[in-house]
PDB file of N, CA and C in Angstrom:
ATOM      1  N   UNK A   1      67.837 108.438  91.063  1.00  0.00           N
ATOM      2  CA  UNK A   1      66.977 109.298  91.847  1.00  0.00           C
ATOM      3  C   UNK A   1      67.872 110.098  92.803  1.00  0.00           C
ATOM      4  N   UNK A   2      67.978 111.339  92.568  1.00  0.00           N
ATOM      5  CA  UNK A   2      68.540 112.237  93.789  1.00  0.00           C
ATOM      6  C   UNK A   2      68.240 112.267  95.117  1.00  0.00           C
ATOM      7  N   UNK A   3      68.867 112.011  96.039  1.00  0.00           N
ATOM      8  CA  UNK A   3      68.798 111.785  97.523  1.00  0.00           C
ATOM      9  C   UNK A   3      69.389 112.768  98.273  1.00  0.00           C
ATOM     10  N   UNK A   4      69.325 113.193  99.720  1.00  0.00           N
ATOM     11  CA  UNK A   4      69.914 113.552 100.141  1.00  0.00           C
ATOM     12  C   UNK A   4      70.263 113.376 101.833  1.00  0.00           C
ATOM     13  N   UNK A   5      71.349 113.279 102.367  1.00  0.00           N
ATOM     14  CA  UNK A   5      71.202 113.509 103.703  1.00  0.00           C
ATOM     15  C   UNK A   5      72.140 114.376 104.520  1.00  0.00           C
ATOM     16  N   UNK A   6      71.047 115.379 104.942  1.00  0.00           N
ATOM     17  CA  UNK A   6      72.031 116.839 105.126  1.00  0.00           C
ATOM     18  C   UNK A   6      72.122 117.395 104.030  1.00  0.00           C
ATOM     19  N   UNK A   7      73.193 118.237 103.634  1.00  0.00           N
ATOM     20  CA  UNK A   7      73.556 118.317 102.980  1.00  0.00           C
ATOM     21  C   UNK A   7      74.867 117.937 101.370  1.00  0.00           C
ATOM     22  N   UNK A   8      74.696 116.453 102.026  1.00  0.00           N
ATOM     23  CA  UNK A   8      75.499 115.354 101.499  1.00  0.00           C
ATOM     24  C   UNK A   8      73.987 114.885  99.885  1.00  0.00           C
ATOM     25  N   UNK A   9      74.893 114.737  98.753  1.00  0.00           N
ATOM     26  CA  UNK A   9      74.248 114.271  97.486  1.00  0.00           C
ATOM     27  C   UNK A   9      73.846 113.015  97.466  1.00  0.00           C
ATOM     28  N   UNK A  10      73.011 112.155  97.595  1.00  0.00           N
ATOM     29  CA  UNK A  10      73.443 110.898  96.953  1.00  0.00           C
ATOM     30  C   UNK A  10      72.392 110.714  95.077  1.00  0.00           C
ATOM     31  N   UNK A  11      73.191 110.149  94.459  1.00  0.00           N
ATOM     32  CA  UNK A  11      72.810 109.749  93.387  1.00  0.00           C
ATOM     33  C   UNK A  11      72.549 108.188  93.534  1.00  0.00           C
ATOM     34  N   UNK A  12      71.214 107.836  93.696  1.00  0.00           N
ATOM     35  CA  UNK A  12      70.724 106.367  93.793  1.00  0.00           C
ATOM     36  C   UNK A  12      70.028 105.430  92.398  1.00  0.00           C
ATOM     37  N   UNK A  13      70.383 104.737  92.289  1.00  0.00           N
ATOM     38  CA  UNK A  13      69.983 103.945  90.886  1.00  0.00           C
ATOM     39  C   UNK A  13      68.450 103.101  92.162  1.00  0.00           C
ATOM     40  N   UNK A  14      67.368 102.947  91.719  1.00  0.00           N
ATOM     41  CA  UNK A  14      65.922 102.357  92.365  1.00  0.00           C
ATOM     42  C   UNK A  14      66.178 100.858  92.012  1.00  0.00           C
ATOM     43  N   UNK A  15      65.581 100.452  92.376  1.00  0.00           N
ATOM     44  CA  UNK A  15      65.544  98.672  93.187  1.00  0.00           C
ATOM     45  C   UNK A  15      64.136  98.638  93.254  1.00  0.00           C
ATOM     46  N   UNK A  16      62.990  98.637  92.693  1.00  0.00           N
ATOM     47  CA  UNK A  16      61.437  98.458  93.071  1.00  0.00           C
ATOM     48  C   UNK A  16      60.906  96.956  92.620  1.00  0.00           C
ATOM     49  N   UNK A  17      61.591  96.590  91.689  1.00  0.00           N
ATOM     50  CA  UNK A  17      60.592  95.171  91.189  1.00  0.00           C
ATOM     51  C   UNK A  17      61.649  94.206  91.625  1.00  0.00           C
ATOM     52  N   UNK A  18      60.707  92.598  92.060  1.00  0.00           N
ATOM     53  CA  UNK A  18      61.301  91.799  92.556  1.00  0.00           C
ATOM     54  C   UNK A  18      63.033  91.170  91.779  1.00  0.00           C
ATOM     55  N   UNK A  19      62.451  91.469  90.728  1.00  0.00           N
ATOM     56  CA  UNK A  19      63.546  91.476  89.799  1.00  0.00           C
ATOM     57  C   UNK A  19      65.120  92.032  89.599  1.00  0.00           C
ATOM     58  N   UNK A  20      64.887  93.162  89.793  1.00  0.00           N
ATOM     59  CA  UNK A  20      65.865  94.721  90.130  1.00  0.00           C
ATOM     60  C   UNK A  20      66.292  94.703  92.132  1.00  0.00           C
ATOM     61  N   UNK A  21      65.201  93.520  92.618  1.00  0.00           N
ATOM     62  CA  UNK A  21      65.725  93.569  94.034  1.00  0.00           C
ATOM     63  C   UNK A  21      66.874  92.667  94.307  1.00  0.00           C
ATOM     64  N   UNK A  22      66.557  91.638  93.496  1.00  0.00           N
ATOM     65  CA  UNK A  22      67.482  90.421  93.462  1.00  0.00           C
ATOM     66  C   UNK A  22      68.393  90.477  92.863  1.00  0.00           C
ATOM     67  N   UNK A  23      68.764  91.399  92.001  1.00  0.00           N
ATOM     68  CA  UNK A  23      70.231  91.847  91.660  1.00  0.00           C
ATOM     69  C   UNK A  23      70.961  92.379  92.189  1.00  0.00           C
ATOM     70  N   UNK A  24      70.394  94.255  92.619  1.00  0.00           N
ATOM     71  CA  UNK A  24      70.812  94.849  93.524  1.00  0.00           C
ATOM     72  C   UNK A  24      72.366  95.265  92.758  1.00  0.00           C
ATOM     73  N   UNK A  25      73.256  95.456  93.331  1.00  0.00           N
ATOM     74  CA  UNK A  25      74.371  95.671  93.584  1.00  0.00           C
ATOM     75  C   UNK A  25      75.619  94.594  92.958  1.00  0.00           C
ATOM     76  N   UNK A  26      74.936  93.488  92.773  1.00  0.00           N
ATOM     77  CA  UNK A  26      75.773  91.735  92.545  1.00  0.00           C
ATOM     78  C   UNK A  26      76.735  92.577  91.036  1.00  0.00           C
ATOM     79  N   UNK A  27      77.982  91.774  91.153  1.00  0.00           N
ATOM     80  CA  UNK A  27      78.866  91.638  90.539  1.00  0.00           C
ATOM     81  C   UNK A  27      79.630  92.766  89.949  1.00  0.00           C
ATOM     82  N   UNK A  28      79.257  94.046  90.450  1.00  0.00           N
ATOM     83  CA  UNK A  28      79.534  95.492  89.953  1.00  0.00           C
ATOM     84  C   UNK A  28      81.140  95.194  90.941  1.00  0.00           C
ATOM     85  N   UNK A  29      82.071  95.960  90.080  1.00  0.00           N
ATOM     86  CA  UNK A  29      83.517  95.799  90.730  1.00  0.00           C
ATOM     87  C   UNK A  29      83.796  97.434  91.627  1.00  0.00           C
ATOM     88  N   UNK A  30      83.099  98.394  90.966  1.00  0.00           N
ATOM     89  CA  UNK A  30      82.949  99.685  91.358  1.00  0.00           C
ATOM     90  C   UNK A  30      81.883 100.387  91.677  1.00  0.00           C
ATOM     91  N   UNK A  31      81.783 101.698  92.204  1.00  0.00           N
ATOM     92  CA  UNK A  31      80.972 102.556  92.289  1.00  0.00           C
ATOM     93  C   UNK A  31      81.113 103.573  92.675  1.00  0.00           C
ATOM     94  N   UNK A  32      80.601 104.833  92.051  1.00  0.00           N
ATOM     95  CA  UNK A  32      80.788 106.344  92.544  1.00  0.00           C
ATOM     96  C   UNK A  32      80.533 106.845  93.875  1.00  0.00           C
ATOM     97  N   UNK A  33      81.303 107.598  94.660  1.00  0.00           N
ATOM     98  CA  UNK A  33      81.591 107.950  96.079  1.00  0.00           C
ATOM     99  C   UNK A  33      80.669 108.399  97.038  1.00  0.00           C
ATOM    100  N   UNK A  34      79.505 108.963  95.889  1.00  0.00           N
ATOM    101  CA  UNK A  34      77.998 109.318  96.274  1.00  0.00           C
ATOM    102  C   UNK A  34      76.712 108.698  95.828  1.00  0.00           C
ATOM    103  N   UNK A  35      77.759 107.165  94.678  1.00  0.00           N
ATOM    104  CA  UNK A  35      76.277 106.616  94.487  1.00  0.00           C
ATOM    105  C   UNK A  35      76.069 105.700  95.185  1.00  0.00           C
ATOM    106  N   UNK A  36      74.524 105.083  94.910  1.00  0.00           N
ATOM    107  CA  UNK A  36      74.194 103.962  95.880  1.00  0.00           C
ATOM    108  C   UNK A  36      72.891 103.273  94.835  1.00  0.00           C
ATOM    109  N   UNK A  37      72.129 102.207  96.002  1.00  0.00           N
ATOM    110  CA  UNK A  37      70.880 101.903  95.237  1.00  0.00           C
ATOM    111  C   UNK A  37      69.675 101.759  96.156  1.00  0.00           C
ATOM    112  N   UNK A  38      69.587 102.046  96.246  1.00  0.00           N
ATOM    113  CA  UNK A  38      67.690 102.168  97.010  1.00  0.00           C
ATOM    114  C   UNK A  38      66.602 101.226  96.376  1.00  0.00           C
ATOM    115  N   UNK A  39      66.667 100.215  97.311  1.00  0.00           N
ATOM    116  CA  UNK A  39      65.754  99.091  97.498  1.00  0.00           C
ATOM    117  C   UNK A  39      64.343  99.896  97.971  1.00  0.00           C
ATOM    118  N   UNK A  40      63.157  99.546  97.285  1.00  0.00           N
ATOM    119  CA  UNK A  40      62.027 100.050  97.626  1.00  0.00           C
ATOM    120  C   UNK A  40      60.961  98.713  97.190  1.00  0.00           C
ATOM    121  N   UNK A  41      59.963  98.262  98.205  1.00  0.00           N
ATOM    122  CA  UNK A  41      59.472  97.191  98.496  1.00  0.00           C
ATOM    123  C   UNK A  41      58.057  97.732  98.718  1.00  0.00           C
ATOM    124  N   UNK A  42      57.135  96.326  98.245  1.00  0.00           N
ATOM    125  CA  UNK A  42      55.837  97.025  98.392  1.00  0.00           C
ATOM    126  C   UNK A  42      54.649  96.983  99.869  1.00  0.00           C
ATOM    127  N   UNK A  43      55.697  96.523 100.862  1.00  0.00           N
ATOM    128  CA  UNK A  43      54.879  96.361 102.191  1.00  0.00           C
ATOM    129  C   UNK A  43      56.085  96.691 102.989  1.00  0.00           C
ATOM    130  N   UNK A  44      56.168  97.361 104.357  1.00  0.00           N
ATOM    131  CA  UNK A  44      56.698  96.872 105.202  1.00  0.00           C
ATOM    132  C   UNK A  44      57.162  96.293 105.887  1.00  0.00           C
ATOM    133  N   UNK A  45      58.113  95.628 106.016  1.00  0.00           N
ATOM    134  CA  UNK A  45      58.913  94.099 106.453  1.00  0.00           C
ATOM    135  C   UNK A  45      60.269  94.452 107.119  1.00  0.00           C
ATOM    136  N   UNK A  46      60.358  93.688 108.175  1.00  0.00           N
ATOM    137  CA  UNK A  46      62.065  93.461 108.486  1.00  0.00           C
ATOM    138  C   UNK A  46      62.699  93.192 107.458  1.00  0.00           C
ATOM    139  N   UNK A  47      62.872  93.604 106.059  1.00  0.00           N
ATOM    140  CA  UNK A  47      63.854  93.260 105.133  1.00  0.00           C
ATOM    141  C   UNK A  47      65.005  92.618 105.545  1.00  0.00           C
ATOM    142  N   UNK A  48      65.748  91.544 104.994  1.00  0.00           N
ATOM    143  CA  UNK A  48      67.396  91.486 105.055  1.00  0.00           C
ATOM    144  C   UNK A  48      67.819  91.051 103.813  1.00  0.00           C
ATOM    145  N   UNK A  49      69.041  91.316 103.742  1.00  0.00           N
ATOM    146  CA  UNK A  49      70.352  91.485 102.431  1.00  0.00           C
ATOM    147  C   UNK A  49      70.885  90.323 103.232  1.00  0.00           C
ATOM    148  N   UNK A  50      71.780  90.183 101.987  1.00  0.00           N
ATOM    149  CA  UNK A  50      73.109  89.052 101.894  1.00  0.00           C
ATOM    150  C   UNK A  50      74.058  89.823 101.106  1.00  0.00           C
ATOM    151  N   UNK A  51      75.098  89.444 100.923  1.00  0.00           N
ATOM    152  CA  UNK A  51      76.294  89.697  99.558  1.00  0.00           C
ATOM    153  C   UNK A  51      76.574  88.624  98.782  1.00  0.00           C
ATOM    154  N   UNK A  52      75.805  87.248  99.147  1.00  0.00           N
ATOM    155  CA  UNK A  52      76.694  86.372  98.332  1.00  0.00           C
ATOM    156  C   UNK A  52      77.527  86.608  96.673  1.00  0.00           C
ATOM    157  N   UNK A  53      76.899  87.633  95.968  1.00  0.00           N
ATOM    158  CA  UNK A  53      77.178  87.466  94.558  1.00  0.00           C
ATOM    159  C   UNK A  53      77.859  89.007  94.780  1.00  0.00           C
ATOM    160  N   UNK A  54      77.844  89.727  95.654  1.00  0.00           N
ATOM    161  CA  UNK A  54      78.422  90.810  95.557  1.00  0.00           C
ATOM    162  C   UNK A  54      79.601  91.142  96.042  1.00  0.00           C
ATOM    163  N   UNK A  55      80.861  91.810  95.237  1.00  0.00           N
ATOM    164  CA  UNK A  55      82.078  92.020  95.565  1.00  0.00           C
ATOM    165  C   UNK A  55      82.338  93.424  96.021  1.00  0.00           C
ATOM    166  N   UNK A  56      81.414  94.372  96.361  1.00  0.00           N
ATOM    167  CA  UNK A  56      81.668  95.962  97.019  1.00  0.00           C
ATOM    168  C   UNK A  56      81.663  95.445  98.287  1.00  0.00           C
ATOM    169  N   UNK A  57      82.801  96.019  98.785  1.00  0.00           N
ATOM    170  CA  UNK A  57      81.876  96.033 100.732  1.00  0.00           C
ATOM    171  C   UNK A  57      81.009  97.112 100.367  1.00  0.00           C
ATOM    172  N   UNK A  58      80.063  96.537 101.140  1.00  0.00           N
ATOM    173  CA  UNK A  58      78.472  97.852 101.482  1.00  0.00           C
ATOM    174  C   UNK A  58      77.889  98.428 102.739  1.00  0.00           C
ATOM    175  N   UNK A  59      77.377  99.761 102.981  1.00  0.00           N
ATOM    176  CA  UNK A  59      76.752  99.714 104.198  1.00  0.00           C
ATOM    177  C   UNK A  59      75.278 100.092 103.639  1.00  0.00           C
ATOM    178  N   UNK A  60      74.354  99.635 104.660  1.00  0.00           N
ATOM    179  CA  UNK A  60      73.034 100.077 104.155  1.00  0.00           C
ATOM    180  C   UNK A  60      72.452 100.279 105.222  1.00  0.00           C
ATOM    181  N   UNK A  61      71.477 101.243 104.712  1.00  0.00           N
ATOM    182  CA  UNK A  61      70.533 102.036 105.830  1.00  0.00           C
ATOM    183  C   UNK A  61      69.325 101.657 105.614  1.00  0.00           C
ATOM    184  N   UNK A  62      68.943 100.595 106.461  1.00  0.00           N
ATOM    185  CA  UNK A  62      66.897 100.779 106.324  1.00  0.00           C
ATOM    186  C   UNK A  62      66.696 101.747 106.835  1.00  0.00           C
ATOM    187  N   UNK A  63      65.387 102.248 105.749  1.00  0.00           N
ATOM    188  CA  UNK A  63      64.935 103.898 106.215  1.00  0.00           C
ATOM    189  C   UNK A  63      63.064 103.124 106.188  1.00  0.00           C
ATOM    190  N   UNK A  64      62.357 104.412 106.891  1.00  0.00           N
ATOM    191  CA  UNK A  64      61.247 104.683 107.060  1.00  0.00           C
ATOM    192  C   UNK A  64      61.194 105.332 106.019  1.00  0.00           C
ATOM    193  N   UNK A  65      59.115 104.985 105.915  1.00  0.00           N
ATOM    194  CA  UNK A  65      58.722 105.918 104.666  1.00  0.00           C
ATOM    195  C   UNK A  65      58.649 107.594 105.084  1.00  0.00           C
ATOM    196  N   UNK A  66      59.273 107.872 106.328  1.00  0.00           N
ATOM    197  CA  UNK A  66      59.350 109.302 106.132  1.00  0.00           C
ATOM    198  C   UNK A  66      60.514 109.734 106.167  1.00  0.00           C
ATOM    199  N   UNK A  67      61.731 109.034 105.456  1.00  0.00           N
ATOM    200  CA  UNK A  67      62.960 109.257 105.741  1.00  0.00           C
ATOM    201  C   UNK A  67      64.129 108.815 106.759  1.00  0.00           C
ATOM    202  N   UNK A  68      63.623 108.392 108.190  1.00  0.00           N
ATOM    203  CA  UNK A  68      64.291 108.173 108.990  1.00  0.00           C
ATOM    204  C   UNK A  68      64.852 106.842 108.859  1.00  0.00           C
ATOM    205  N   UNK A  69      66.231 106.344 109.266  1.00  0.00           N
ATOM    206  CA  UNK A  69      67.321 105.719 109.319  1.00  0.00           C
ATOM    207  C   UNK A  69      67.108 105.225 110.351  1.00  0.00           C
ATOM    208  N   UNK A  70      66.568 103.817 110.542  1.00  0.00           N
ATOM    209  CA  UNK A  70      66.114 102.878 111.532  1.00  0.00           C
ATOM    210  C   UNK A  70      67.155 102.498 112.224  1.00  0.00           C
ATOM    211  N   UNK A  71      68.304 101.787 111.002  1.00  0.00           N
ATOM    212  CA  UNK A  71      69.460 101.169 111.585  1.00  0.00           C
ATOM    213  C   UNK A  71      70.362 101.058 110.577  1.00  0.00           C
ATOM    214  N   UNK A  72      71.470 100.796 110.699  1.00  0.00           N
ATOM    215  CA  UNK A  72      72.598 100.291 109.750  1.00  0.00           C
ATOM    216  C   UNK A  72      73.614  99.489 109.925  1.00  0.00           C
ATOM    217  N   UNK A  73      73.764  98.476 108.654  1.00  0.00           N
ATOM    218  CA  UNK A  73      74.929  97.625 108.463  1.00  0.00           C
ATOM    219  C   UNK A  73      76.100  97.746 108.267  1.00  0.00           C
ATOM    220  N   UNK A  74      77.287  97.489 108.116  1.00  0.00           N
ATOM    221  CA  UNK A  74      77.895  97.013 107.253  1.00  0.00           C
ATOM    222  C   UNK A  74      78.450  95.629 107.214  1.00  0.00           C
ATOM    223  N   UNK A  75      78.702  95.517 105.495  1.00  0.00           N
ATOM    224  CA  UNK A  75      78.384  94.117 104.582  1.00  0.00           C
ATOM    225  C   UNK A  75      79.745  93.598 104.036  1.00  0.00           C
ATOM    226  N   UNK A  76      79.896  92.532 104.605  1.00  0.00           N
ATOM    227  CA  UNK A  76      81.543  91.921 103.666  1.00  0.00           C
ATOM    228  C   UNK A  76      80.555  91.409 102.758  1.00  0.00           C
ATOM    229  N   UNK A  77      81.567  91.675 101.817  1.00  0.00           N
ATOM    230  CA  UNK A  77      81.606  90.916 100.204  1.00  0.00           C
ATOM    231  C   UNK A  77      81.495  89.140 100.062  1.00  0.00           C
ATOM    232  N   UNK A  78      80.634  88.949  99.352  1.00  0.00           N
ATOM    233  CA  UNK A  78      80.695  87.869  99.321  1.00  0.00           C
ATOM    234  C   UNK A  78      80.535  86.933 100.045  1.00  0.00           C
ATOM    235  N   UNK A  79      79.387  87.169 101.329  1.00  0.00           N
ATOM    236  CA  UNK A  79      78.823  86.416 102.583  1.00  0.00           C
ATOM    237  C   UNK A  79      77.206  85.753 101.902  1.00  0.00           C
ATOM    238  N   UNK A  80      76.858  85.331 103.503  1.00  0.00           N
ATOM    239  CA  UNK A  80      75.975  84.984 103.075  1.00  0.00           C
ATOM    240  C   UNK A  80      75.381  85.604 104.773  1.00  0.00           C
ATOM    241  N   UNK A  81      76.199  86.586 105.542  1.00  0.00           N
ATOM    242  CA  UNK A  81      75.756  86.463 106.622  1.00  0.00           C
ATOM    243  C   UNK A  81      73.739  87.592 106.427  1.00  0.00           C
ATOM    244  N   UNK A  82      72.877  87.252 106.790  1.00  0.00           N
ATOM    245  CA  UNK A  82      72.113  88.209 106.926  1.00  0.00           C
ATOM    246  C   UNK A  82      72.068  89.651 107.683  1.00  0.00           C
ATOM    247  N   UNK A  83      71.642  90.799 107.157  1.00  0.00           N
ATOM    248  CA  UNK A  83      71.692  91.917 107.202  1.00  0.00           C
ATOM    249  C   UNK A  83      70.276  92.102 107.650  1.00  0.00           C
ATOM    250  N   UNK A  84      69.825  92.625 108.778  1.00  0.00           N
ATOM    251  CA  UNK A  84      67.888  92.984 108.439  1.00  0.00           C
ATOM    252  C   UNK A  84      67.316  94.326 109.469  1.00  0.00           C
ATOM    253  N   UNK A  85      66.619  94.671 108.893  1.00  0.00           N
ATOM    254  CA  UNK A  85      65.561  95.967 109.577  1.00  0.00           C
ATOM    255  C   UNK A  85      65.487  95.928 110.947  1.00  0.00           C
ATOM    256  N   UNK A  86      65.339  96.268 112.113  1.00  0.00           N
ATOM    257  CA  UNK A  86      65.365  96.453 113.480  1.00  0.00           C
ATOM    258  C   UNK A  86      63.981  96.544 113.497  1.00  0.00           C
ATOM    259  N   UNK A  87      63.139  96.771 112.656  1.00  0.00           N
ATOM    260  CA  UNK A  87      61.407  97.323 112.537  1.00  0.00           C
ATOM    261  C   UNK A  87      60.922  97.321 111.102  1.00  0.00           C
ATOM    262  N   UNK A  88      59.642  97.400 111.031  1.00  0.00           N
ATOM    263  CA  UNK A  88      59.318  96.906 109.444  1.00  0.00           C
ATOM    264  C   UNK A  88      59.453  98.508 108.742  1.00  0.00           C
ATOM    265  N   UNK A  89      60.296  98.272 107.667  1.00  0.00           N
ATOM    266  CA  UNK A  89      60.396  99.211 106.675  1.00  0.00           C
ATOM    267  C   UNK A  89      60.071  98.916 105.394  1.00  0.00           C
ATOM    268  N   UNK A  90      59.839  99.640 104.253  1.00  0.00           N
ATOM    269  CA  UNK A  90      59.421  99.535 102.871  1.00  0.00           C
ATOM    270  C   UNK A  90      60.939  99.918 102.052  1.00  0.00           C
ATOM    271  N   UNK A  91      61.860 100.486 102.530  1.00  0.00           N
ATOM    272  CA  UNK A  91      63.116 100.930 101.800  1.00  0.00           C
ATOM    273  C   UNK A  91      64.466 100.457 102.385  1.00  0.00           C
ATOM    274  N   UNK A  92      65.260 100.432 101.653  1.00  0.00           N
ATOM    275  CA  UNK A  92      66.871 100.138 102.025  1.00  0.00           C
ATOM    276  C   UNK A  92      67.777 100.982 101.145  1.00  0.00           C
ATOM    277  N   UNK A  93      68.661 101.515 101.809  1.00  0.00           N
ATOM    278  CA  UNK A  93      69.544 102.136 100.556  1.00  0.00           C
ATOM    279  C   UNK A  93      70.758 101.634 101.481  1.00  0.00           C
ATOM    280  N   UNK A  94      71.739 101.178 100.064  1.00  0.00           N
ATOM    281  CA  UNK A  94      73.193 100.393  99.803  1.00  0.00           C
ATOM    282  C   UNK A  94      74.292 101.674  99.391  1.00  0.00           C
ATOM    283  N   UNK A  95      75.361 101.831  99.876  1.00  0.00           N
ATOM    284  CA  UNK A  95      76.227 102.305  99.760  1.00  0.00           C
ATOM    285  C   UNK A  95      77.331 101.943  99.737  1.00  0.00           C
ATOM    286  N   UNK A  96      78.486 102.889  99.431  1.00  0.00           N
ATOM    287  CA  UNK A  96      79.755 102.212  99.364  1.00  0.00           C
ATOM    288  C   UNK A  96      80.405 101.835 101.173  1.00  0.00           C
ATOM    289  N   UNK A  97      80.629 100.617 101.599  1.00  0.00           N
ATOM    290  CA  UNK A  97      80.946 100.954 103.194  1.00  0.00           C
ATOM    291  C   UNK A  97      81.705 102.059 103.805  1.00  0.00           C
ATOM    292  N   UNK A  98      80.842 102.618 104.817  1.00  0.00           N
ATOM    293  CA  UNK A  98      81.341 103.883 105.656  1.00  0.00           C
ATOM    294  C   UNK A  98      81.062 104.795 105.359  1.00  0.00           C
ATOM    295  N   UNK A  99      80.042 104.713 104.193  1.00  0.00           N
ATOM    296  CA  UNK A  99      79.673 106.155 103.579  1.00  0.00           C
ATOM    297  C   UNK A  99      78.770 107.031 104.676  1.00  0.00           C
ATOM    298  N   UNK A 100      78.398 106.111 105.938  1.00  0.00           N
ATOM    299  CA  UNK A 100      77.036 106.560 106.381  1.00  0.00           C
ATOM    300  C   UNK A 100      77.946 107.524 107.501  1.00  0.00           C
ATOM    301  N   UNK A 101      78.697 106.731 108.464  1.00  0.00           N
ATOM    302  CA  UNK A 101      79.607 106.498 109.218  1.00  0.00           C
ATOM    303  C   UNK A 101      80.567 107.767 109.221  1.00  0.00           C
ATOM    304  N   UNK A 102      81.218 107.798 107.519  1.00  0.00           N
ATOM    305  CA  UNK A 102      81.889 109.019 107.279  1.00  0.00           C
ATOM    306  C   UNK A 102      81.431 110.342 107.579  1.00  0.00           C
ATOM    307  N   UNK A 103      79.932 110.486 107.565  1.00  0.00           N
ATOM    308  CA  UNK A 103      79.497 111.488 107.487  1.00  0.00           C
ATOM    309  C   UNK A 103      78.019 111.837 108.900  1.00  0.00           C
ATOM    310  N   UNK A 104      78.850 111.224 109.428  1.00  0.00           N
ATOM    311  CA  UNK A 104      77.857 111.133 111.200  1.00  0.00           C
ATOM    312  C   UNK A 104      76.597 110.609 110.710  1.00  0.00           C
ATOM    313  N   UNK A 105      76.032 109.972 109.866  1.00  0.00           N
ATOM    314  CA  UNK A 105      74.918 109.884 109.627  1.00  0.00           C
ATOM    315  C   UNK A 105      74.635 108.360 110.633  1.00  0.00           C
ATOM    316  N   UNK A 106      73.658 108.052 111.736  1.00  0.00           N
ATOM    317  CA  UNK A 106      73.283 107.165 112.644  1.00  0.00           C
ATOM    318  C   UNK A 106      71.774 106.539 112.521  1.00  0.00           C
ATOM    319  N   UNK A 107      71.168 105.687 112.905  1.00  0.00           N
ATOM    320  CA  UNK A 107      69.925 105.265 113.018  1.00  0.00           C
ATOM    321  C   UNK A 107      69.211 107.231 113.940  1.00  0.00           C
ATOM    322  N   UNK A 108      67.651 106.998 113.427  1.00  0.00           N
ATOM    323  CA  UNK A 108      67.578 108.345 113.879  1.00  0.00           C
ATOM    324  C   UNK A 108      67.759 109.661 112.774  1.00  0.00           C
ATOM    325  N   UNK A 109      68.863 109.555 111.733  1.00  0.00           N
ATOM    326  CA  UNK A 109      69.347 110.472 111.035  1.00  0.00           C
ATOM    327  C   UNK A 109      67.942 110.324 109.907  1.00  0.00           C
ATOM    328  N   UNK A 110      67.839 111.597 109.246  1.00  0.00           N
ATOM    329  CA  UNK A 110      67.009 111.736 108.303  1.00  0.00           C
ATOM    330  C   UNK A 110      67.570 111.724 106.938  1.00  0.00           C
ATOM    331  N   UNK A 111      67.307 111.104 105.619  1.00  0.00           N
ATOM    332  CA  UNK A 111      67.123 111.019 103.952  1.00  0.00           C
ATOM    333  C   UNK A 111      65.751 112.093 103.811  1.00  0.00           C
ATOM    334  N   UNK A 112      66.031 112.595 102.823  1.00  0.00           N
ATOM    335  CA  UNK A 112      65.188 113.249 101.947  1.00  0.00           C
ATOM    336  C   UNK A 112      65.375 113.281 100.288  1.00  0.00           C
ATOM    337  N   UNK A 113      64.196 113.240 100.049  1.00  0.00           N
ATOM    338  CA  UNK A 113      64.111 113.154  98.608  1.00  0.00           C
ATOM    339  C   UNK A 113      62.365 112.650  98.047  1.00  0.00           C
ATOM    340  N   UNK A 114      62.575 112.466  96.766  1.00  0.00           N
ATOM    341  CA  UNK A 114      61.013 112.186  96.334  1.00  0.00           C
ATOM    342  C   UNK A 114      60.194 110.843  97.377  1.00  0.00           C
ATOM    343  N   UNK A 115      61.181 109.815  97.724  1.00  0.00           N
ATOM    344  CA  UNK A 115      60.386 108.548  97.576  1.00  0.00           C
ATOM    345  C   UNK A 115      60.155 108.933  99.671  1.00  0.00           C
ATOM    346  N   UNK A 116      60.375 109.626 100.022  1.00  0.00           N
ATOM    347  CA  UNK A 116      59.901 110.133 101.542  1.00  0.00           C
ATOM    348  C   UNK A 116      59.206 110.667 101.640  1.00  0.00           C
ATOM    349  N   UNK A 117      58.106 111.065 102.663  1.00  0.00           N
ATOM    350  CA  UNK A 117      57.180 111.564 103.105  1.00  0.00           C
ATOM    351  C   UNK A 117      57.713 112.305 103.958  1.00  0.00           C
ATOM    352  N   UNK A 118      57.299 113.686 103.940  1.00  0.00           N
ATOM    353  CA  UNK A 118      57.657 115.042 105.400  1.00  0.00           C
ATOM    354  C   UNK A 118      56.467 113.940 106.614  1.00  0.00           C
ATOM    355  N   UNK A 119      58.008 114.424 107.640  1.00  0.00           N
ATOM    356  CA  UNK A 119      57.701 113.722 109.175  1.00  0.00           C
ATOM    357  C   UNK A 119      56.686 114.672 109.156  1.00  0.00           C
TER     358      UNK A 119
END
């Protein structure tokens, strides 16, 4: 699913069924500089992540369903420390670490794309 923030690309692989949530990211050794995966959940919740099975460092952004960037992590590899929402959100998107960081993007910052709603 094409994403965007600013004018920055992201190419996101979706995360919607409990199934595809619990994988996520686990055991992939790589990933492209603009891709990511977007966790999408069917209620609102303080979500949290782990890495145990995953070897990328990651950063991730819980977003609001209208785009906005609540808060963000970043994730050592292979923890078990918890990661979670500051406020209840329905989405998470995973990146490569610092991707957010690299590109001034902060809690506050806006995503756009299909799975958002105009503020």
């Amino acid at each position: 699913m094409p994403l965007r923030a600013g004018f920055h690309m992201i190419r996101a692989e979706v995360a919607q069924t409990e199934a595809q949530r619990q994988v996520g990211l686990m055991h992939r050794r790589e990933m492209g500089a603009n891709d990511g995966m977007l966790f999408i959940f069917e209620a609102p919740a303080t979500h949290c992540f782990w890495m145990r099975n995953t070897l990328l460092p990651l950063s991730i952004a819980f977003v609001a369903d209208d785009g906005r960037i609540v808060n963000i992590a970043d994730m050592k590899p292979q923890t078990t420390d918890s990661h979670c929402a500051t406020e209840p959100v329905r989405m998470a998107l995973e990146m490569n670490q610092g991707w957010f960081a690299k590109r001034g993007l902060v809690a506050g910052s806006r995503l756009a794309g299909p799975p958002f709603s105009k503020p």
